[in-house]
C-alpha atoms as a PDB file:
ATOM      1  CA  UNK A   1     -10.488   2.377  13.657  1.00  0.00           C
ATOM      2  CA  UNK A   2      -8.585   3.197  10.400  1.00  0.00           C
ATOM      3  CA  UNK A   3      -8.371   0.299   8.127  1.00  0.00           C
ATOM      4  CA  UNK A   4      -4.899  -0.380   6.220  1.00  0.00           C
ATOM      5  CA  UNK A   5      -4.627  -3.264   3.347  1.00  0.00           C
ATOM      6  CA  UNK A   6      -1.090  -4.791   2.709  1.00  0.00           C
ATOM      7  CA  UNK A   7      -0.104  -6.297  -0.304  1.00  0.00           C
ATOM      8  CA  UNK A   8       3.203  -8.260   0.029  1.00  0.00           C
ATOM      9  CA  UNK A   9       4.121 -11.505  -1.552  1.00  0.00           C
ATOM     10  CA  UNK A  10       7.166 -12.177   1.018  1.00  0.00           C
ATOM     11  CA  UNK A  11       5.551 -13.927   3.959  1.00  0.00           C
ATOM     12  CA  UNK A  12       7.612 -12.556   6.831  1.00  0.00           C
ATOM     13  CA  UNK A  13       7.525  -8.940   5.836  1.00  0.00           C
ATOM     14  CA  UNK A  14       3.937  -8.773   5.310  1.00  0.00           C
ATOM     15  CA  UNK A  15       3.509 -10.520   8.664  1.00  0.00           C
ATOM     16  CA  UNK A  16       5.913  -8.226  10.504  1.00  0.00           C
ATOM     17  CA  UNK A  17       4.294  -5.416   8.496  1.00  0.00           C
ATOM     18  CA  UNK A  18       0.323  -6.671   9.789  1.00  0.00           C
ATOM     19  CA  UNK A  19       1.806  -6.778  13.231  1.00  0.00           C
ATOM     20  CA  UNK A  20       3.602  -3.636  13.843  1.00  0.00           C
ATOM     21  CA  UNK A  21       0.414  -2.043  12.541  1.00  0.00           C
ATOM     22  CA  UNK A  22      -2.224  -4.151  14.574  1.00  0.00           C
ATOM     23  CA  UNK A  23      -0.040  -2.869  17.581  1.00  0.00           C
ATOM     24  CA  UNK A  24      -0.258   0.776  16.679  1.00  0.00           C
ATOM     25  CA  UNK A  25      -4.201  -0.056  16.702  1.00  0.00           C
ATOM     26  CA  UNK A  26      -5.035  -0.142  12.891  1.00  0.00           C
ATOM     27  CA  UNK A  27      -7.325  -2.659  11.309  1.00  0.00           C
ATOM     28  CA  UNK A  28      -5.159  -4.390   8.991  1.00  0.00           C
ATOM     29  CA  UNK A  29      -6.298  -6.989   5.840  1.00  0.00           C
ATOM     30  CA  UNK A  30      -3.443  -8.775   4.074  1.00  0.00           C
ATOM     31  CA  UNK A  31      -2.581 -10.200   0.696  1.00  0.00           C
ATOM     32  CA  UNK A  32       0.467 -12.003  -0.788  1.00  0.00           C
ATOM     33  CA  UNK A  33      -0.387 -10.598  -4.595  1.00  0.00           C
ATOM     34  CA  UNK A  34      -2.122  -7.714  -5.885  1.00  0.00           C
ATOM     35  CA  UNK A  35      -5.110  -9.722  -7.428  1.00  0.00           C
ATOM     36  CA  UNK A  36      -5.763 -10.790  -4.060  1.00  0.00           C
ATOM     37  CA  UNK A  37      -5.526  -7.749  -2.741  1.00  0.00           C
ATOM     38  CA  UNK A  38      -7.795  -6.020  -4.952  1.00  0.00           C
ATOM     39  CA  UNK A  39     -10.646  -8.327  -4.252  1.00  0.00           C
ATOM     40  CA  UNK A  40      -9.871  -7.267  -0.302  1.00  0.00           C
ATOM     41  CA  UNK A  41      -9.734  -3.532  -1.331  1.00  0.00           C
ATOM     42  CA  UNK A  42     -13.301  -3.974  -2.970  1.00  0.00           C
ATOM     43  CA  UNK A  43     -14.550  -6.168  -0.223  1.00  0.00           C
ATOM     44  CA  UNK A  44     -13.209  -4.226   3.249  1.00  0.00           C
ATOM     45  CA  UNK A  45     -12.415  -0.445   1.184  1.00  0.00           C
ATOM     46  CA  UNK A  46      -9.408   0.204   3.642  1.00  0.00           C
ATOM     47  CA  UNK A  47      -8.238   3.719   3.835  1.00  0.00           C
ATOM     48  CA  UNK A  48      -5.061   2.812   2.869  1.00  0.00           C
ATOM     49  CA  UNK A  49      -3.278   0.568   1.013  1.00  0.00           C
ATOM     50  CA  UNK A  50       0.620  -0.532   1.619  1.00  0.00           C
ATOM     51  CA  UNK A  51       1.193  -1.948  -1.915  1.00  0.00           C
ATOM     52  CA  UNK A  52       5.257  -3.424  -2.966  1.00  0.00           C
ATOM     53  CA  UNK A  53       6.146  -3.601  -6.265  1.00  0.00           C
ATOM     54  CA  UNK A  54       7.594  -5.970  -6.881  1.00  0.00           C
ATOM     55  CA  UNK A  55       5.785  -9.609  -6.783  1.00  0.00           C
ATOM     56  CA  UNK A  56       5.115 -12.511  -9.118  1.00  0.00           C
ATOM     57  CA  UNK A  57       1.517 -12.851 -10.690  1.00  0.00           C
ATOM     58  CA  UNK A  58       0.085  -9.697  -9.892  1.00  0.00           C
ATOM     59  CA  UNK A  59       2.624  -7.021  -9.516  1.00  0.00           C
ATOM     60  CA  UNK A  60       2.194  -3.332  -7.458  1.00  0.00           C
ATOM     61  CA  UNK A  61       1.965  -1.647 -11.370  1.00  0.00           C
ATOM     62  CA  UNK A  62      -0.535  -4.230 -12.076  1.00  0.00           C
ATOM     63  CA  UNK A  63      -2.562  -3.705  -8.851  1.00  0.00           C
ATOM     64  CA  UNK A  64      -2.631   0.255  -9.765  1.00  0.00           C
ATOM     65  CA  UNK A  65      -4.178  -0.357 -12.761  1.00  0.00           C
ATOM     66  CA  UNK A  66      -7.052  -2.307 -11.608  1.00  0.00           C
ATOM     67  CA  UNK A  67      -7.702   0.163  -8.643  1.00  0.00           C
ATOM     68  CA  UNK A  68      -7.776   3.295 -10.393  1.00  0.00           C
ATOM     69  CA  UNK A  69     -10.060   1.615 -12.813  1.00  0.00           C
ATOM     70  CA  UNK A  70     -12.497   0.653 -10.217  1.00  0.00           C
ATOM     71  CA  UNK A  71     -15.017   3.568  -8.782  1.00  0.00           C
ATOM     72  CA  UNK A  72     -14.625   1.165  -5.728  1.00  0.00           C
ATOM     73  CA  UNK A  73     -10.841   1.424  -5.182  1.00  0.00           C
ATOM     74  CA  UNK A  74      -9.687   4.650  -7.275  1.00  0.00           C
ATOM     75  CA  UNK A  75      -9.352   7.070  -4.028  1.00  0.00           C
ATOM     76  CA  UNK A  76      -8.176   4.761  -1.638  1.00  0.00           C
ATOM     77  CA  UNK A  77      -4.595   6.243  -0.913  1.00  0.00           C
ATOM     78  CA  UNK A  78      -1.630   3.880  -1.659  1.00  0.00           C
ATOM     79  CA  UNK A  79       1.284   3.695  -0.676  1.00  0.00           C
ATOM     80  CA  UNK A  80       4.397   2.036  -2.565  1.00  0.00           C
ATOM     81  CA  UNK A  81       6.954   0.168  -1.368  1.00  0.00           C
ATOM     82  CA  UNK A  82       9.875  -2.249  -2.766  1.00  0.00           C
ATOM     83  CA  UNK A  83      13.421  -3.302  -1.853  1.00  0.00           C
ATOM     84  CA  UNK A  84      14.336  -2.700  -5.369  1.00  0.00           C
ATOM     85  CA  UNK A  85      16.846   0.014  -5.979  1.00  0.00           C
ATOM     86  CA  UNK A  86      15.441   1.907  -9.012  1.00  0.00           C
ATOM     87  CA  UNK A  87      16.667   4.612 -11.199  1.00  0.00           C
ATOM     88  CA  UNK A  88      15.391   8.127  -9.886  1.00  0.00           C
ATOM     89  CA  UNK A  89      13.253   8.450 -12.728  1.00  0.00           C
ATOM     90  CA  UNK A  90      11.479   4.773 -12.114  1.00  0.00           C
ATOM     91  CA  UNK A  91      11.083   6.360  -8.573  1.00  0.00           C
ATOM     92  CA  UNK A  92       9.709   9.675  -9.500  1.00  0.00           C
ATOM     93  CA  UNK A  93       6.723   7.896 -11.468  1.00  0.00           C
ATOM     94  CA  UNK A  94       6.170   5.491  -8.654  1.00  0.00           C
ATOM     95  CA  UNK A  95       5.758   8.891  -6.513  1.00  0.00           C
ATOM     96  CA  UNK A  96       3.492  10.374  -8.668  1.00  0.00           C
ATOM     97  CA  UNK A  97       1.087   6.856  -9.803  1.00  0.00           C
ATOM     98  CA  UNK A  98       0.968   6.686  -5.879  1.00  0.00           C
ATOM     99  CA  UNK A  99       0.637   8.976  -2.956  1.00  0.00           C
ATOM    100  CA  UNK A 100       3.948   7.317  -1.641  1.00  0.00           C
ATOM    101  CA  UNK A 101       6.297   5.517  -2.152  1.00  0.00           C
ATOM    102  CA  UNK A 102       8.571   3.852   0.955  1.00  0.00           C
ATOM    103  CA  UNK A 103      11.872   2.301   0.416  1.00  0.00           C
ATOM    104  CA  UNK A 104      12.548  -1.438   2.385  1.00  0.00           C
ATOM    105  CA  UNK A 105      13.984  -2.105   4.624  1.00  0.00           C
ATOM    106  CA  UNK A 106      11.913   0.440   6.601  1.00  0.00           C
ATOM    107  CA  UNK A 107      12.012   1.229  10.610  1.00  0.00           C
ATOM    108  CA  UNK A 108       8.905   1.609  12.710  1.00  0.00           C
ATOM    109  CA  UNK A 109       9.234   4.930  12.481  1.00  0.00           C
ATOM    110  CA  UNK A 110       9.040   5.423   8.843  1.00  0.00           C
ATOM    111  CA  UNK A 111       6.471   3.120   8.443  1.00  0.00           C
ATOM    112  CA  UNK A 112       4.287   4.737  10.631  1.00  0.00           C
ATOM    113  CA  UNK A 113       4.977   7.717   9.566  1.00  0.00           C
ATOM    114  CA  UNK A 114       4.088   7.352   6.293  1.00  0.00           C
ATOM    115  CA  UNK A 115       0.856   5.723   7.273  1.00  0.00           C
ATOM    116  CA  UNK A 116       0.107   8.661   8.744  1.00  0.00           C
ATOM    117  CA  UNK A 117       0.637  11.015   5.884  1.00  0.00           C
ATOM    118  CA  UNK A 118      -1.167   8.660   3.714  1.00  0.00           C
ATOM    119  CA  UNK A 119      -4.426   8.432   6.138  1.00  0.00           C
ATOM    120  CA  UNK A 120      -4.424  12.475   6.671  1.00  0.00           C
ATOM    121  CA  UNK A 121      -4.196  13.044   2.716  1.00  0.00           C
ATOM    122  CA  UNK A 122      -7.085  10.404   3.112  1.00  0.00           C
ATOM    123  CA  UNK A 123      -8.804  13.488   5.014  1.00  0.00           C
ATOM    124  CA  UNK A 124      -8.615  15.565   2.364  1.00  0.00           C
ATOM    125  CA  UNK A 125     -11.944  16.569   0.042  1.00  0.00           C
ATOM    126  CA  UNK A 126     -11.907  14.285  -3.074  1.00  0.00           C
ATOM    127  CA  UNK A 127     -11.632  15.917  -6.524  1.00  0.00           C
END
């Protein structure tokens, strides 16, 4: 069973988030900052990580930081996502810091959809 680590500081979507993914038969960890959630990520390694961006104390560009410092965290695949509307060039670097990036509000669909990209570039031979 794949294992998926969300970082969200709003209550409801994380819980929504954790549930529509514990239905589709993941393993899923939670965290309502990114300080929290990288003691999770070192604790449980997930193979993915649903990261927003925006959160008080410990925000998603914060949480980057710390993981790709950490030979525990650095090639876990993350995946962005904030209801922020951001400039396109804000949103190309989130893109390229992260192997995703997934605007909110999001449907089923696209969430699981780009869980699934995410886990399959998982897949892929480390460099």
């Amino acid at each position: 069973m794949k294992k998926i680590l969300v970082i969200e500081d709003n209550r409801e979507i994380r819980e929504n988030t954790v549930e529509l993914l514990e239905l589709s038969c993941f393993q899923v960890f939670s965290a309502a900052n990114g300080k929290v959630g990288f003691q999770i990520a070192k604790q449980h390694k997930p193979d993915l990580i649903l990261c927003d961006m925006m959160m008080p104390e410990t925000n998603g560009w914060d949480f980057l930081r710390m993981a790709k410092a950490d030979e525990r965290t650095h090639n876990i695949p993350l995946i962005f996502f904030s209801a922020g509307s951001f400039i396109p060039e804000m949103r190309n670097l989130m893109i390229a810091q992260s192997d995703q990036y997934l605007p909110k509000p999001f449907t089923t669909d696209e969430l699981l959809s780009a869980v699934q990209i995410g886990l399959k570039g998982s897949e892929s031979p480390l460099t």
